[in-house]
Protein backbone atom coordinates (compact mmCIF):
# COMPACT_ATOMS: atom_id res chain seq x y z
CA UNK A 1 3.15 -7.71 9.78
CA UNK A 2 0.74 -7.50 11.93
CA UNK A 3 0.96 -10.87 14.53
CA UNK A 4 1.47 -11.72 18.45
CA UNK A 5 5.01 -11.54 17.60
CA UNK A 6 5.15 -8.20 16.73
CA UNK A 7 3.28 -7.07 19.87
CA UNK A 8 5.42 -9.28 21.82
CA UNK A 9 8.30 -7.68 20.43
CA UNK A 10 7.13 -4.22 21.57
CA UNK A 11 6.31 -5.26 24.87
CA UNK A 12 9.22 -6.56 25.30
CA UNK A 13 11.02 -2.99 24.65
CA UNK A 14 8.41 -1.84 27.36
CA UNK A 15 5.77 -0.50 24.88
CA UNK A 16 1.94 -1.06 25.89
CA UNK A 17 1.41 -2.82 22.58
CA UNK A 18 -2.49 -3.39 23.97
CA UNK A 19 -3.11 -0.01 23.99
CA UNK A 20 -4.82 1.44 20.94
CA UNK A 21 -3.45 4.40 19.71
CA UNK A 22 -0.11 2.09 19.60
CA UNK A 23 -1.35 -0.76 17.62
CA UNK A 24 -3.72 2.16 15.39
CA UNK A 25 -0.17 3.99 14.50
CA UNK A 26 1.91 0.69 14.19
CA UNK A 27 -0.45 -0.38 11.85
CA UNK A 28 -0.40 2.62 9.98
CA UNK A 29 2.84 2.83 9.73
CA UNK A 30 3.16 -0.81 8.07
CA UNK A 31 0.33 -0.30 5.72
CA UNK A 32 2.51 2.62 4.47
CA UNK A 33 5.38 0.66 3.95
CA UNK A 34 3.06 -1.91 2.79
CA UNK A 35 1.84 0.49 -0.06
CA UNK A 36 5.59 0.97 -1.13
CA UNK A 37 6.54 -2.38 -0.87
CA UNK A 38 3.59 -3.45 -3.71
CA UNK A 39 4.24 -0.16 -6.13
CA UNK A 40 8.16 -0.07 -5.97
CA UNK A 41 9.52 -3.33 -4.44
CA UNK A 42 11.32 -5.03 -1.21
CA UNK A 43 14.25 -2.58 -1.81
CA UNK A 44 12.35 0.93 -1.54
CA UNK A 45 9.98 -0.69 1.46
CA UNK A 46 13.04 -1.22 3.52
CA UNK A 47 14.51 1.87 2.42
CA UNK A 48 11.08 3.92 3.50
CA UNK A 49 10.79 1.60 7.13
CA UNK A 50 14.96 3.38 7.67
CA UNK A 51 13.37 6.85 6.73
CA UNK A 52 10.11 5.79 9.11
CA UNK A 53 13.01 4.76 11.95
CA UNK A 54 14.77 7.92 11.50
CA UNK A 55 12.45 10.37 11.72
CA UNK A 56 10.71 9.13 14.56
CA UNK A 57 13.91 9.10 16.09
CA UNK A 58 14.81 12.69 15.21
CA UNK A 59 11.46 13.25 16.67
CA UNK A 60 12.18 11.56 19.86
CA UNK A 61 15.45 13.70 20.14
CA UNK A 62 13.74 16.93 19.45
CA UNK A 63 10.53 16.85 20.69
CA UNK A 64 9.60 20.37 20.73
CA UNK A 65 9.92 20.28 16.54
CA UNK A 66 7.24 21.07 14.33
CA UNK A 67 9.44 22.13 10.80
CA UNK A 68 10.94 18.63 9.85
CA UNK A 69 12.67 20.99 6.72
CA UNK A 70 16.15 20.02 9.01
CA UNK A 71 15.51 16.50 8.88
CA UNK A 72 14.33 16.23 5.43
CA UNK A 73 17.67 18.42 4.94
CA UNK A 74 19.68 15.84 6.67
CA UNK A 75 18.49 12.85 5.06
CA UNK A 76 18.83 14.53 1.29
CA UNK A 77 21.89 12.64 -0.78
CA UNK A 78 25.23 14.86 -0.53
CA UNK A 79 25.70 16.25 -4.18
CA UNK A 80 29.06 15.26 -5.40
């Protein structure tokens, strides 16, 4: 995914989607998912864009982190 409406949709939630550092990460960050979508499947792409989502926003709340052991804490499964 990689098309005007993508950077449409970003500038539309006030993002400079011209700039290039934006459109190097966003791209990165899709070729990622990418890369799990063609060795595992739709299911585990979707489920590694939701771990993508929520760590950037964890990092977003907590800017000043540099040990994501917390998050990766938080997101482990519960054992029953």
């Amino acid at each position: 995914m990689d098309g005007p409406d993508l950077w449409d949709a970003l500038r539309a939630e006030g993002v400079d989607a011209d700039d290039v550092q934006i459109r190097t990460v966003v791209r990165v960050a899709f070729a990622g998912i990418q890369a799990v979508r063609a060795e595992s499947g739709e299911a585990a792409a979707r489920r590694a864009a939701q771990a993508v989502q929520a760590a950037l926003a964890y990092q977003l709340r907590r800017p000043d982190t540099e040990d994501m052991s917390s998050f990766e804490d938080d997101m482990r499964p519960e054992a029953d």
